[in-house]
Protein backbone atom coordinates (compact mmCIF):
# COMPACT_ATOMS: atom_id res chain seq x y z
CA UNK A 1 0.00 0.00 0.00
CA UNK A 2 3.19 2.05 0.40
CA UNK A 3 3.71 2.98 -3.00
CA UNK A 4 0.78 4.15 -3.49
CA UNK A 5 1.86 7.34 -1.10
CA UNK A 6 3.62 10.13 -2.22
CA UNK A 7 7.06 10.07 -1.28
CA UNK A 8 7.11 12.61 1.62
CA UNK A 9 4.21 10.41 2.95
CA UNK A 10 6.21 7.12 2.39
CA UNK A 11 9.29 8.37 4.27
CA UNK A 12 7.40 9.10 7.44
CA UNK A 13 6.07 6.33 7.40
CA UNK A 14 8.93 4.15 6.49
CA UNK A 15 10.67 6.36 10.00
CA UNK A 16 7.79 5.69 12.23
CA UNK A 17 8.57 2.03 11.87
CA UNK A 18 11.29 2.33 13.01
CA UNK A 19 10.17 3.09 16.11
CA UNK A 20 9.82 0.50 19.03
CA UNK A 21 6.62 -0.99 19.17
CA UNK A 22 4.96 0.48 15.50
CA UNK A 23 4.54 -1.66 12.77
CA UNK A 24 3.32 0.03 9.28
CA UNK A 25 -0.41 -0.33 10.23
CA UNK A 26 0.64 1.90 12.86
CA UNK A 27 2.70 3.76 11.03
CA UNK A 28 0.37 4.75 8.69
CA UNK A 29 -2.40 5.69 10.30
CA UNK A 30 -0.12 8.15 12.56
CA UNK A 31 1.30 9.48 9.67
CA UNK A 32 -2.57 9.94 8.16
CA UNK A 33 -3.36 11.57 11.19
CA UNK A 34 -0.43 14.01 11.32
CA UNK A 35 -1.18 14.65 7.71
CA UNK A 36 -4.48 16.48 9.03
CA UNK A 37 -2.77 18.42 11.85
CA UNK A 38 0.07 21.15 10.19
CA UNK A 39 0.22 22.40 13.09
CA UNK A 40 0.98 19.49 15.41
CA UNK A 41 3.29 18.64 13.09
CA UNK A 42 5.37 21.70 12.93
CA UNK A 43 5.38 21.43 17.60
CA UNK A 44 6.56 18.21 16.85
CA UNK A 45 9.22 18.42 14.15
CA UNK A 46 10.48 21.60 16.65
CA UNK A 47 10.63 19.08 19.26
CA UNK A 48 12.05 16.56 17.75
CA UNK A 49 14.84 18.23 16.54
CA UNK A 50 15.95 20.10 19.74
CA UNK A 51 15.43 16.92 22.17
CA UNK A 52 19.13 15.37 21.28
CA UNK A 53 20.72 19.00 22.31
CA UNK A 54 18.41 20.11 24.72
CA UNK A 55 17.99 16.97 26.81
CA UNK A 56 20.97 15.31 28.56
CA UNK A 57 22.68 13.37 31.14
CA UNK A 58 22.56 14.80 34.65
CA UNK A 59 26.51 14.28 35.34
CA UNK A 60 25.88 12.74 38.97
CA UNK A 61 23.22 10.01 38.35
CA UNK A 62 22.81 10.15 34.67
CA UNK A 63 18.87 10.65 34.62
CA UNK A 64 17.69 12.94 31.74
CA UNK A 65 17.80 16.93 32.67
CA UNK A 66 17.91 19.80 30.77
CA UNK A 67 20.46 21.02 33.26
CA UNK A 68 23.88 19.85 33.72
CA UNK A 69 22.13 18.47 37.68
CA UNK A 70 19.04 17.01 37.55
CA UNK A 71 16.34 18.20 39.99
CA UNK A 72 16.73 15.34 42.26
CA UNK A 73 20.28 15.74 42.53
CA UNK A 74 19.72 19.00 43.46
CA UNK A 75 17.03 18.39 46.17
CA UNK A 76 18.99 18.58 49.32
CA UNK A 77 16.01 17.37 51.45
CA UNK A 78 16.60 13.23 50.07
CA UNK A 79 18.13 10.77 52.37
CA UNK A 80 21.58 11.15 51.00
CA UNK A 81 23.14 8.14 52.03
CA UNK A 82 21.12 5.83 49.94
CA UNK A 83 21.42 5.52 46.26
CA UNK A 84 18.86 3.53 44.11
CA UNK A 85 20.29 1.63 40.73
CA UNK A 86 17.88 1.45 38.13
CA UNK A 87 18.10 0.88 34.65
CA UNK A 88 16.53 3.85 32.96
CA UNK A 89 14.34 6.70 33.62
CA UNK A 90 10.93 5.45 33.12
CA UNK A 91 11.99 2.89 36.26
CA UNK A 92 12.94 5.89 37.98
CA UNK A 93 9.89 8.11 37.97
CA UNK A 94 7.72 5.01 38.19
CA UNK A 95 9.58 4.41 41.45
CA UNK A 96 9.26 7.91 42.65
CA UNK A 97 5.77 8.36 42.52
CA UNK A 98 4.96 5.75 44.76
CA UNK A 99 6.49 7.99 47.55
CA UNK A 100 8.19 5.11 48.79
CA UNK A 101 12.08 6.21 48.24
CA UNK A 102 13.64 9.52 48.97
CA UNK A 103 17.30 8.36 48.58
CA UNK A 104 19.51 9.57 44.82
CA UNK A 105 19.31 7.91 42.07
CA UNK A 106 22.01 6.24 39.58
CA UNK A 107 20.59 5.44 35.74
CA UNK A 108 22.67 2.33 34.16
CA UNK A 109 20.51 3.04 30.40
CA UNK A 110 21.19 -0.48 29.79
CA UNK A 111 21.57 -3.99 31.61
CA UNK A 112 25.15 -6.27 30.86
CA UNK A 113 24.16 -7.91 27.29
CA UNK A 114 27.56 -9.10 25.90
CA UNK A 115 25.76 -10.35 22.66
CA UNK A 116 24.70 -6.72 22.29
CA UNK A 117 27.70 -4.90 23.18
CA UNK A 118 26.50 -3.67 26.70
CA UNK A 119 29.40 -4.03 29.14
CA UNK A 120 30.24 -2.00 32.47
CA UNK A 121 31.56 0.79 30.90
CA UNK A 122 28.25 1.14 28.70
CA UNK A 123 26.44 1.28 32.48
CA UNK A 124 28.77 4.13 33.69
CA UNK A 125 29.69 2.04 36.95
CA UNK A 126 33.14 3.69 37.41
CA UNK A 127 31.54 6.83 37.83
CA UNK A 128 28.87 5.25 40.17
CA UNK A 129 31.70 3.89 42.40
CA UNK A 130 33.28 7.12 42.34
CA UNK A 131 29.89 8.76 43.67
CA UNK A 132 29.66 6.08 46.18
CA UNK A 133 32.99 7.47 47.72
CA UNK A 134 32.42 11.09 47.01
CA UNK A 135 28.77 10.84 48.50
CA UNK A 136 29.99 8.35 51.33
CA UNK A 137 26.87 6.25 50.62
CA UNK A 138 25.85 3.49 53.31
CA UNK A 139 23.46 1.42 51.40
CA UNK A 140 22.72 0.51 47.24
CA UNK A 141 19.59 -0.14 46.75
CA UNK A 142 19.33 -2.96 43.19
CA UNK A 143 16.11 -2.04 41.76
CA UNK A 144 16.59 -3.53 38.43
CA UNK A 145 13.74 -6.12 36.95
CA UNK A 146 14.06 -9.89 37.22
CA UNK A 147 14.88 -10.16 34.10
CA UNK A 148 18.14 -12.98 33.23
CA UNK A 149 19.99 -9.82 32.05
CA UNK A 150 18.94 -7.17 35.38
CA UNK A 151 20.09 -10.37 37.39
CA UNK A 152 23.32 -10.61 35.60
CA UNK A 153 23.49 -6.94 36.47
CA UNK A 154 22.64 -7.14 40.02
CA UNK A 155 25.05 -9.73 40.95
CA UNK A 156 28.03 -7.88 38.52
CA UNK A 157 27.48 -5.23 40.65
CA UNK A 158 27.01 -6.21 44.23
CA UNK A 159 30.21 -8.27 43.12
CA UNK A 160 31.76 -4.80 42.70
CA UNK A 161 30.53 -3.31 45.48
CA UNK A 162 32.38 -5.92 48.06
CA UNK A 163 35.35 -3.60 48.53
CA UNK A 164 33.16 -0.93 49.55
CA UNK A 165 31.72 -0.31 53.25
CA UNK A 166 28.29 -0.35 52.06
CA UNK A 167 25.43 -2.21 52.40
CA UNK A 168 23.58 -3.61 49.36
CA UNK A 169 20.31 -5.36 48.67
CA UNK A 170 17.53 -6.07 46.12
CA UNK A 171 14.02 -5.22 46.09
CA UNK A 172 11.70 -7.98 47.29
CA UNK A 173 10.59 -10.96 45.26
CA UNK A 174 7.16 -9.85 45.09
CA UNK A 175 7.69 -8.53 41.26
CA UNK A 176 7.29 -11.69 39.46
CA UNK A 177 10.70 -13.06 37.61
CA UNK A 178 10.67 -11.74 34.02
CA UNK A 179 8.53 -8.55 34.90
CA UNK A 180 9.93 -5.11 34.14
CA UNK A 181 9.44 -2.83 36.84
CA UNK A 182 7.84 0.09 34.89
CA UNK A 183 4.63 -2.91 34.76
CA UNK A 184 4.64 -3.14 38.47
CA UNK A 185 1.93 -1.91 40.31
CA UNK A 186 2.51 1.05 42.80
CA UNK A 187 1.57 -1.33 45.71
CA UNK A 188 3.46 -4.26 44.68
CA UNK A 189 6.81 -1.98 44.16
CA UNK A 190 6.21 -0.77 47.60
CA UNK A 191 6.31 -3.76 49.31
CA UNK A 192 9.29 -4.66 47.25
CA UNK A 193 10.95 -1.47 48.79
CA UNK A 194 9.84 -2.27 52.37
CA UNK A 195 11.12 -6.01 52.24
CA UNK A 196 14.27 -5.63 50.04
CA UNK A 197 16.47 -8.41 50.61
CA UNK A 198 20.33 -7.56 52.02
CA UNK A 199 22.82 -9.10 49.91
CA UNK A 200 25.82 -7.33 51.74
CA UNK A 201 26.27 -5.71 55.29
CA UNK A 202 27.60 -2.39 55.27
């Protein structure tokens, strides 16, 4: 059915399949739909085109800021000898609005997948160990889904974290094994807080 769009058409449509969880039905009808609204499409393409300079890496816990410290960096009122490993940001503001944590934050953007290319210095973890020093932390909290690759992760890193004076656990088994955390409900993440399991005395 493709070909029978003008080319302008076709592109977008060929570049919203390329996005994660689109197919070309999907495609199309978006790009149908955007086709009707010039002027959503010009807030967009704006958008679009200033989020790879605009939006960045907050330099302490890597979450995405527009500023070179992310808010919760900044917020002086969080419990700062606790620091929370997750592995990107939709974990982390699913986390935060349960209430439940008030420690930092530390953003990995991708779990150990050798296959893929993903090693430790992909996850950042030699400036997390230099934060854990810096900020004299006193407990790392693993919140990283059960997944074969967040457990590979979790053990890498509490592996790591033996030569430090911290303590370290894992949130509670009550998020089923293969579940991503951003599909956990808020209750069942906060019981997974409140019973985290200690994998290493500070």
């Amino acid at each position: 059915m493709q070909n029978h769009y003008p080319p302008t058409l076709k592109k977008l449509i060929e570049a919203l399949s390329e996005l994660p969880g689109i197919g070309e039905k999907s495609a199309s009808r978006l790009s149908l739909f955007l086709l009707s609204r010039p002027g959503l499409c010009e807030i967009l393409g704006d958008l679009i085109k200033e989020l790879p300079y605009r939006v960045k890496l907050c330099k302490y816990c890597r979450n995405l800021s527009e500023e070179e410290i992310c808010g919760i960096c900044q917020d002086e009122t969080r419990e700062k000898e606790k620091i929370c490993i997750v592995e990107n940001p939709v974990n982390l503001l699913h986390i935060e609005k349960t209430g439940i944590y008030r420690g930092y934050y530390y953003v990995l953007h991708y779990l150990l997948s050798p296959k893929e290319g993903f090693g430790p210095r992909e996850l950042g973890l030699e400036n997390f160990l230099k934060l854990i020093v810096e900020r004299k932390i006193k407990e790392v909290i693993l919140a990283l889904s059960p997944t074969l690759s967040g457990e590979a992760t979790s053990s890498y890193i509490a592996e790591l974290l033996k030569a430090y004076p911290v303590t370290v656990s894992k949130l509670a088994c009550g998020i089923p094994m293969g579940m991503e955390i951003q599909f956990a409900d808020p209750l069942t993440l906060k019981k997974a807080f409140q019973g985290r399991e200690v994998l290493k005395g500070g």
